[in-house]
C-alpha atoms as a PDB file:
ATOM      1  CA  UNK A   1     -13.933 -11.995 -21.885  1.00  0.00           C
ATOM      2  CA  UNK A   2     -12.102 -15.129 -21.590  1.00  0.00           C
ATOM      3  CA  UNK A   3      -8.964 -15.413 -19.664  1.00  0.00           C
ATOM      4  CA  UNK A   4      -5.746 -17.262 -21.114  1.00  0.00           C
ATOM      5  CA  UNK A   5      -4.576 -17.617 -17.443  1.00  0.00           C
ATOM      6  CA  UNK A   6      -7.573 -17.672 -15.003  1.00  0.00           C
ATOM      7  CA  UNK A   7      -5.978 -17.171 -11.761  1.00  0.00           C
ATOM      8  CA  UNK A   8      -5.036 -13.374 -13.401  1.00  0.00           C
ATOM      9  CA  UNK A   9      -8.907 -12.817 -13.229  1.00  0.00           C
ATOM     10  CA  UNK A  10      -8.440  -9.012 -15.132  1.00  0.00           C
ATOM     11  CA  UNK A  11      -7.645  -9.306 -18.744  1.00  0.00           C
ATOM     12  CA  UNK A  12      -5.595  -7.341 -20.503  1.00  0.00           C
ATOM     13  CA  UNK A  13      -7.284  -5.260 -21.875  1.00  0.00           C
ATOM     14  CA  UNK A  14      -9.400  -4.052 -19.318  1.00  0.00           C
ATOM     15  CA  UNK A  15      -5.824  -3.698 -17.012  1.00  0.00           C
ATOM     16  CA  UNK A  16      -4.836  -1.880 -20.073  1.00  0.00           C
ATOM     17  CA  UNK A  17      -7.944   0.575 -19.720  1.00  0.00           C
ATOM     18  CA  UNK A  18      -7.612   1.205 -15.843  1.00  0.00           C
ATOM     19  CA  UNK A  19      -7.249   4.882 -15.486  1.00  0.00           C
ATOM     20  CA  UNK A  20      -3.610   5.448 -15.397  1.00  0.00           C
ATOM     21  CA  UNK A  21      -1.775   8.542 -13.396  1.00  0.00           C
ATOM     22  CA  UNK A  22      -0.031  11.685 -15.148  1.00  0.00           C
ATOM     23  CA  UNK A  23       3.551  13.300 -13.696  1.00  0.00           C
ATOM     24  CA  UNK A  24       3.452  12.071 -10.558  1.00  0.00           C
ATOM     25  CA  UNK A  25       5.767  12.390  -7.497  1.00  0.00           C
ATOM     26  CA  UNK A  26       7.830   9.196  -6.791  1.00  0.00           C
ATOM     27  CA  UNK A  27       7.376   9.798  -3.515  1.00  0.00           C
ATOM     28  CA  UNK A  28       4.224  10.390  -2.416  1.00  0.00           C
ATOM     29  CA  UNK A  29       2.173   9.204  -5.780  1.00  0.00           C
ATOM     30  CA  UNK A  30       0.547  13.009  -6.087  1.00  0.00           C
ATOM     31  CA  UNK A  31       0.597  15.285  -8.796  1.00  0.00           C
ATOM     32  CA  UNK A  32       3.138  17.496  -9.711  1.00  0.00           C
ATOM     33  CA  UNK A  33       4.640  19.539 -12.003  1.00  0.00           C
ATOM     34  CA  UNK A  34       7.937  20.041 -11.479  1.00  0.00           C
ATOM     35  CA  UNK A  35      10.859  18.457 -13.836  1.00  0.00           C
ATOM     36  CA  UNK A  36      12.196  16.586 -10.927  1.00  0.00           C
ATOM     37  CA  UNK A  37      10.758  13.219  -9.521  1.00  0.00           C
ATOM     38  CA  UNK A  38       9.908  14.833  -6.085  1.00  0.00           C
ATOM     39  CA  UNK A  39       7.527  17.316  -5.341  1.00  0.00           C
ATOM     40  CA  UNK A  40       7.525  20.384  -3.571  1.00  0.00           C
ATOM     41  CA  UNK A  41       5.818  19.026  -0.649  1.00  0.00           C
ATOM     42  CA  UNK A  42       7.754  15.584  -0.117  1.00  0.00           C
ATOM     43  CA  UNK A  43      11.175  18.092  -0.751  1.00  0.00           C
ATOM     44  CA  UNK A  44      10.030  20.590   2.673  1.00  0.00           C
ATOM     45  CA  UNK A  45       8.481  17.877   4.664  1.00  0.00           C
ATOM     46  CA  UNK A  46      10.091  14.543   3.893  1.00  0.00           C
ATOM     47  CA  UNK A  47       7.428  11.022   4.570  1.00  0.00           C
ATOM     48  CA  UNK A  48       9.164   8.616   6.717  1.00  0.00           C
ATOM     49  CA  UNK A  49       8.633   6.060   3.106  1.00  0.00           C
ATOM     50  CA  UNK A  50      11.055   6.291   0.408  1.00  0.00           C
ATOM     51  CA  UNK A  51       8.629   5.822  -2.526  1.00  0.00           C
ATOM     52  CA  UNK A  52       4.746   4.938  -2.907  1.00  0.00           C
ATOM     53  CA  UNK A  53       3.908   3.106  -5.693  1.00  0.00           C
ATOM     54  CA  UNK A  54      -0.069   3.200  -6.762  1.00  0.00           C
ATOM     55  CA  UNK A  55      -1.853   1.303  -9.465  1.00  0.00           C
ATOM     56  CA  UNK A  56      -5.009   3.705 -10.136  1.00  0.00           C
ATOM     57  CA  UNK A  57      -6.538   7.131  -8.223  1.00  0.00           C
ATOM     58  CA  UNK A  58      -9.549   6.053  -5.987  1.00  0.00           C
ATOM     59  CA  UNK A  59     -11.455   5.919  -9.098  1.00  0.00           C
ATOM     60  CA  UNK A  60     -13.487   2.642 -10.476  1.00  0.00           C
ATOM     61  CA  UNK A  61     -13.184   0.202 -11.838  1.00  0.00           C
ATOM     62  CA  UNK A  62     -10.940  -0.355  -8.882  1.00  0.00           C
ATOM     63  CA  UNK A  63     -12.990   1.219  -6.027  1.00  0.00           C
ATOM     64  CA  UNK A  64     -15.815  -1.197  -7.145  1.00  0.00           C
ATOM     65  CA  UNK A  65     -13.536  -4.055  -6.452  1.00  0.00           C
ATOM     66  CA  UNK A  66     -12.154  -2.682  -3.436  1.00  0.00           C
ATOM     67  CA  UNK A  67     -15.228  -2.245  -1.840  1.00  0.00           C
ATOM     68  CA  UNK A  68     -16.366  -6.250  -3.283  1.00  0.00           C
ATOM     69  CA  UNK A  69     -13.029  -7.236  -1.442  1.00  0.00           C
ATOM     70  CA  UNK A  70     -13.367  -5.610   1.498  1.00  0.00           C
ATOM     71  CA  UNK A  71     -17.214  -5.333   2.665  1.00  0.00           C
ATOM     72  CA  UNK A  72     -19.161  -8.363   0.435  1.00  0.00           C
ATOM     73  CA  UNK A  73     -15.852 -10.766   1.481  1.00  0.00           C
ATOM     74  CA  UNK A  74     -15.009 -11.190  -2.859  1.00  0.00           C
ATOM     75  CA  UNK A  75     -11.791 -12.732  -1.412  1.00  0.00           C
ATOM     76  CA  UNK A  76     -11.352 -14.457  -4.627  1.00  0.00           C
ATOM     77  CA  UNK A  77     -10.800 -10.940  -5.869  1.00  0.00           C
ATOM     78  CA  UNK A  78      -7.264 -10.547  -4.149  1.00  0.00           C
ATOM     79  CA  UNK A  79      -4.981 -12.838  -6.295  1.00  0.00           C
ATOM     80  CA  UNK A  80      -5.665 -10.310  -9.541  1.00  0.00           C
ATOM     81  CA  UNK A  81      -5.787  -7.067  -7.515  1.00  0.00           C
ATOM     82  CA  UNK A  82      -2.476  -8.008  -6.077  1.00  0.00           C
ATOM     83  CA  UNK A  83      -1.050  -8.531  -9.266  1.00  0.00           C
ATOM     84  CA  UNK A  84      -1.953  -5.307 -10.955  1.00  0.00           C
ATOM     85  CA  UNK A  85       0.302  -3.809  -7.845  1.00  0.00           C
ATOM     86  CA  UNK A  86       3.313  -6.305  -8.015  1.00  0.00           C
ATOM     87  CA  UNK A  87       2.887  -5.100 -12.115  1.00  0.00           C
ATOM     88  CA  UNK A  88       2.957  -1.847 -10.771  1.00  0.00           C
ATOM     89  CA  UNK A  89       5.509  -1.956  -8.852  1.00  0.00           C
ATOM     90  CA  UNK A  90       8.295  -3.924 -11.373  1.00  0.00           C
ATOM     91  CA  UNK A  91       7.445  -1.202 -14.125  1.00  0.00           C
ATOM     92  CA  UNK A  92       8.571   1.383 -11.107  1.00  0.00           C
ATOM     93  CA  UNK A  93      11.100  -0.925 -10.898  1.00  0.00           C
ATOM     94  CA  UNK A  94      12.669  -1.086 -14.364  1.00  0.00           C
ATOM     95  CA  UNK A  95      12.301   3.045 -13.976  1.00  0.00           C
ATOM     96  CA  UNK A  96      14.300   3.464 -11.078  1.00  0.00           C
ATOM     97  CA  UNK A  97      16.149   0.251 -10.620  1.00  0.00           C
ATOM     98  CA  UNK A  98      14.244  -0.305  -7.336  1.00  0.00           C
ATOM     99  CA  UNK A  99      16.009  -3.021  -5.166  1.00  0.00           C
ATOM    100  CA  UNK A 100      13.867  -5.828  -4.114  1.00  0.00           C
ATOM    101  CA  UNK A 101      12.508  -5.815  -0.622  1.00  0.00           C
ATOM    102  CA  UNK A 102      14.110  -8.198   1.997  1.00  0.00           C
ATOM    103  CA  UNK A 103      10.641  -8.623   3.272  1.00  0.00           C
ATOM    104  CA  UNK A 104       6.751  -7.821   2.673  1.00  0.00           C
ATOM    105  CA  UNK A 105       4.594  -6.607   5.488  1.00  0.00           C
ATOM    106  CA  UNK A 106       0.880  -4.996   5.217  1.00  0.00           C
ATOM    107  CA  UNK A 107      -1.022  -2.255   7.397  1.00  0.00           C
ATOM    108  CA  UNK A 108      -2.633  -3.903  10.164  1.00  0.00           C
ATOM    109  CA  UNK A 109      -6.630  -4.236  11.038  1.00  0.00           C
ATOM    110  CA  UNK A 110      -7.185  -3.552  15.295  1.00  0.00           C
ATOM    111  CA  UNK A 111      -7.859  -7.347  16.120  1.00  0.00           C
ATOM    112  CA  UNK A 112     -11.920  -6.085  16.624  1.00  0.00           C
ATOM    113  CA  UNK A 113     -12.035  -5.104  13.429  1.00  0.00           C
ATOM    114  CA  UNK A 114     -10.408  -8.496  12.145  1.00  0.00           C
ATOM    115  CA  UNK A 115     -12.779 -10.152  14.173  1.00  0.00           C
ATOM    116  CA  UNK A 116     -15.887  -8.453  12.313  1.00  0.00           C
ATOM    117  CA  UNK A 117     -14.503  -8.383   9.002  1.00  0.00           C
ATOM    118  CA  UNK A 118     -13.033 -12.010   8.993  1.00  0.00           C
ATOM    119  CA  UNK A 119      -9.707 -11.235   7.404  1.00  0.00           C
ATOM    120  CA  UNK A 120      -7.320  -8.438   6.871  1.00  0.00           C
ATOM    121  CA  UNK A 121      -7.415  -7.379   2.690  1.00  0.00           C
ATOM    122  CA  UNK A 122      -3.849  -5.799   3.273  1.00  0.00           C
ATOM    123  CA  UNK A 123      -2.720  -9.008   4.283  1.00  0.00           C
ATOM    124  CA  UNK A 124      -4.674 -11.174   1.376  1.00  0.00           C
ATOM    125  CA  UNK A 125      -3.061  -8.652  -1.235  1.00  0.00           C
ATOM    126  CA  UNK A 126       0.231  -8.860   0.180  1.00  0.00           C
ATOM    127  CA  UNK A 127       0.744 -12.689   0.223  1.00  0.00           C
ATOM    128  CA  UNK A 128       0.992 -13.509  -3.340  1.00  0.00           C
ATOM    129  CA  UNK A 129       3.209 -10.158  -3.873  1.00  0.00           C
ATOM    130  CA  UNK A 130       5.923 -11.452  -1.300  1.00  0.00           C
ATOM    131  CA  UNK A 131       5.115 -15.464  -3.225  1.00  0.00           C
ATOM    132  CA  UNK A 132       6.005 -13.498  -6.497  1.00  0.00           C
ATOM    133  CA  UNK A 133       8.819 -11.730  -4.710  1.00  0.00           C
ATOM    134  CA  UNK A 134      10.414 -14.659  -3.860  1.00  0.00           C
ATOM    135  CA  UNK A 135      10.871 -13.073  -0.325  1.00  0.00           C
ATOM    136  CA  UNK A 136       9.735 -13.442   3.673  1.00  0.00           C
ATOM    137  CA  UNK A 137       6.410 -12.585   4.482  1.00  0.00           C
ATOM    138  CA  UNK A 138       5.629 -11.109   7.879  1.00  0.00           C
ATOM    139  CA  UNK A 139       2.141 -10.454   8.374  1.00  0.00           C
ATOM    140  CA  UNK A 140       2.362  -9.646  11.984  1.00  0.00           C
ATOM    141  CA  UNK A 141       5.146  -7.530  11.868  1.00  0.00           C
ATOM    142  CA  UNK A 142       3.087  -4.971  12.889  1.00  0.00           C
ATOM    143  CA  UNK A 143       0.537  -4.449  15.199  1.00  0.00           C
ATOM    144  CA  UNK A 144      -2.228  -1.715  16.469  1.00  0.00           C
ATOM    145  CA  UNK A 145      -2.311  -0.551  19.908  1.00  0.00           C
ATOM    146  CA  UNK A 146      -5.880   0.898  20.192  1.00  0.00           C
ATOM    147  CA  UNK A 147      -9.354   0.314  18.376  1.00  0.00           C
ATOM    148  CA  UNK A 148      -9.225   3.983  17.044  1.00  0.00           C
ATOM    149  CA  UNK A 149     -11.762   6.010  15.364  1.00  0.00           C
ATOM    150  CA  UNK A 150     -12.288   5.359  11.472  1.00  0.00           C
ATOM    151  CA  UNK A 151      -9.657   7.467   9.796  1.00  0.00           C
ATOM    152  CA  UNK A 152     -12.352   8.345   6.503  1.00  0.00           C
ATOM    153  CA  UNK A 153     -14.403  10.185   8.992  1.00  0.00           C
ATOM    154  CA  UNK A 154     -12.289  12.633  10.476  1.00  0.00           C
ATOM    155  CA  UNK A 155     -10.603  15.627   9.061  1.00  0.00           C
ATOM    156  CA  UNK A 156      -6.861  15.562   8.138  1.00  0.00           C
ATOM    157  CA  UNK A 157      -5.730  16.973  11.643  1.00  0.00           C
ATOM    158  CA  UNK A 158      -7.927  14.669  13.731  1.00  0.00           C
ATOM    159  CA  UNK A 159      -6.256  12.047  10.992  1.00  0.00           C
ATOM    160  CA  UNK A 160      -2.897  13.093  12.095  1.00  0.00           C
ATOM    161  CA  UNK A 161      -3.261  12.853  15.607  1.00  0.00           C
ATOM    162  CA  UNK A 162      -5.022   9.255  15.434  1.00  0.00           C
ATOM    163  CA  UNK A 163      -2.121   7.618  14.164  1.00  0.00           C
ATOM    164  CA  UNK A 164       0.040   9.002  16.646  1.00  0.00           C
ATOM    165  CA  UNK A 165       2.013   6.595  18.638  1.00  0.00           C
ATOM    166  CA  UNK A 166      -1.090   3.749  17.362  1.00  0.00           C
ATOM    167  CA  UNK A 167       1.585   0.991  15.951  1.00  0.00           C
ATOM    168  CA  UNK A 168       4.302  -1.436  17.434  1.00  0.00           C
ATOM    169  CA  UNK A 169       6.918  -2.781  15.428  1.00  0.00           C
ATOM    170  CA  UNK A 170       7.727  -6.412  16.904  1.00  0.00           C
ATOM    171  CA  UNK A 171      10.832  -7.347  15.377  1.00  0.00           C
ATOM    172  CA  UNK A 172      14.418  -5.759  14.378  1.00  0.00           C
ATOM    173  CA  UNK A 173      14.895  -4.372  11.074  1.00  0.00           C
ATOM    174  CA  UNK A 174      18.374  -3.872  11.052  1.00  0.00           C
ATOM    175  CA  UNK A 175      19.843  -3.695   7.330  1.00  0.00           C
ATOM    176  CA  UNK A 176      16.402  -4.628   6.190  1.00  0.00           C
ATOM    177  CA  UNK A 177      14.413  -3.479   3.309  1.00  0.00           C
ATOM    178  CA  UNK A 178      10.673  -3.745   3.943  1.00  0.00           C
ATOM    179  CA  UNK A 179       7.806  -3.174   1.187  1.00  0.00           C
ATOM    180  CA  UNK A 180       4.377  -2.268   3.144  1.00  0.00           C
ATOM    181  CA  UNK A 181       1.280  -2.896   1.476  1.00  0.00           C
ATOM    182  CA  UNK A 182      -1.626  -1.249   1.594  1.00  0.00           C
ATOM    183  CA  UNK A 183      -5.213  -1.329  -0.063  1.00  0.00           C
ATOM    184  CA  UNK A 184      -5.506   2.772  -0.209  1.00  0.00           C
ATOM    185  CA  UNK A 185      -3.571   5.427   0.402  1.00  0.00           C
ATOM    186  CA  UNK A 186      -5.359   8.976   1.405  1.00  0.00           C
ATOM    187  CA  UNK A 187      -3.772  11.531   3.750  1.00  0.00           C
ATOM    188  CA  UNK A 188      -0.743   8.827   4.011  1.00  0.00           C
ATOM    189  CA  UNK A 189      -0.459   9.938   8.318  1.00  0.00           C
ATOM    190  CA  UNK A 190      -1.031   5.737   8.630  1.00  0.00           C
ATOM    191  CA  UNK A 191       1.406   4.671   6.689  1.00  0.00           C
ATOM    192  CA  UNK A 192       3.756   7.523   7.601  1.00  0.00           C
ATOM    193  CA  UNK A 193       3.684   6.443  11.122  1.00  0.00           C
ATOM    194  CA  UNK A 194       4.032   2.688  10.063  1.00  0.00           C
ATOM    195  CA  UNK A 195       7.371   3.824   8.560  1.00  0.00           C
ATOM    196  CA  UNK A 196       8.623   5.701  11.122  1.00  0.00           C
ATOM    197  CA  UNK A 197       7.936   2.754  13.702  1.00  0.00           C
ATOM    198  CA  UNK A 198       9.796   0.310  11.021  1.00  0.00           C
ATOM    199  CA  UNK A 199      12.815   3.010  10.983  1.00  0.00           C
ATOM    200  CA  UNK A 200      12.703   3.073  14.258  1.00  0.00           C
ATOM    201  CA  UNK A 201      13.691  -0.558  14.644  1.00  0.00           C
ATOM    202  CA  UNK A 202      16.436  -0.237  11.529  1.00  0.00           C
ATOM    203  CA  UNK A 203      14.706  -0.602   8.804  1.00  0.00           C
ATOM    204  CA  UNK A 204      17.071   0.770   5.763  1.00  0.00           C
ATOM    205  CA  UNK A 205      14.182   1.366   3.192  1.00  0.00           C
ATOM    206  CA  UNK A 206      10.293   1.380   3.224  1.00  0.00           C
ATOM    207  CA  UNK A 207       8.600   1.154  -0.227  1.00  0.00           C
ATOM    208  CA  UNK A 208       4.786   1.832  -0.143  1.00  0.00           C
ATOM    209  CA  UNK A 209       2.191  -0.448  -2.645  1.00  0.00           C
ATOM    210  CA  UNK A 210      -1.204   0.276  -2.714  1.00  0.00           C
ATOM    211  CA  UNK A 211      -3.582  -0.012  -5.335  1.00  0.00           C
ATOM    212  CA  UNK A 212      -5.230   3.082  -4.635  1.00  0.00           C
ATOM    213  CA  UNK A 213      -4.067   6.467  -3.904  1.00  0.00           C
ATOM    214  CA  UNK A 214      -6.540   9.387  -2.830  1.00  0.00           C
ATOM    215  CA  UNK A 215      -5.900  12.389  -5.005  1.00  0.00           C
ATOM    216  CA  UNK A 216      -6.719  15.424  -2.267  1.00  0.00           C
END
């Protein structure tokens, strides 16, 4: 269909017809069904994040692109998939009167990785979010301190213990809110221990935006 604004790239209609989540927890972006915003499981183990925001389950039409973006380098993708999170995250926004972030970061690729795959496609979606944001970008906030096994192959304990002590946060946070961007979201150990490292280094609030979060 044609676009009125190109640059979009996703209609709206067919943003309209992306599968859309039920009740889910404000926190972690699972299901629930409690009458409360938090579920069971963020309540007795608390995530080092303060919210995840997702646009769509790991479900296409969005896996489709995700895997164009990612391995068949569609980098001309990233403009629209990074708007359907910044939408995301300002309806989450007019919800809960989320403050905006004093700065964007994204999950980081080991530098081998970024070496095969040619660019980072946390870092591509994250760059027009923090341009829309109006707020400092730091791509290299973070860093990883070992080429580690592929977290989609191993179970969720071998998960655990492979993010262990695997990032370094390079800057003080002090007073800062960050928002970390992500494409997907599965167990959520990565991210976890990305927020505990930005914590760690004063970091007053970490909000999580992905487009995709792995229903278990």
């Amino acid at each position: 269909m044609p676009l009125f604004l190109s640059h979009h790239g996703i209609c709206s209609q067919c943003v309209q017809n992306i599968p859309k989540f039920n009740k889910v927890c404000h926190q972690c972006c699972l299901p629930h069904s409690l009458s409360t915003d938090i579920c069971y499981r963020c309540r007795a183990k608390k995530p080092y994040w303060d919210e995840l925001i997702a646009v769509s389950e790991y479900v296409n039409p969005l896996k489709k692109l995700i895997h164009h973006l990612k391995f068949y380098n569609k980098i001309e993708l990233s403009t629209a998939l990074a708007r359907l999170m910044f939408l995301a995250w300002y309806q989450r926004r007019e919800i809960d009167a989320l403050i905006k972030p004093d700065l964007v970061t994204c999950v980081p690729l080991h530098h081998f990785r970024y070496w095969s795959r040619g660019f980072n496609q946390a870092e591509l979606l994250a760059k027009p979010i923090a341009r829309w944001l109006d707020c400092e970008f730091y791509p290299y906030l973070l860093s990883r301190t070992s080429n580690v096994q592929d977290q989609k192959k191993l179970s969720l304990t071998e998960r655990i213990a492979n993010v262990e002590k695997l990032f370094i946060c390079h800057q003080n946070l002090s007073h800062k809110s960050v928002m970390l961007i992500d494409d997907i979201v599965t167990t959520g150990n990565t991210i976890n221990a990305i927020s505990q490292q930005l914590k760690n280094c004063g970091a007053t609030s970490v909000y999580v935006v992905c487009l995709c979060r792995t229903v278990l």
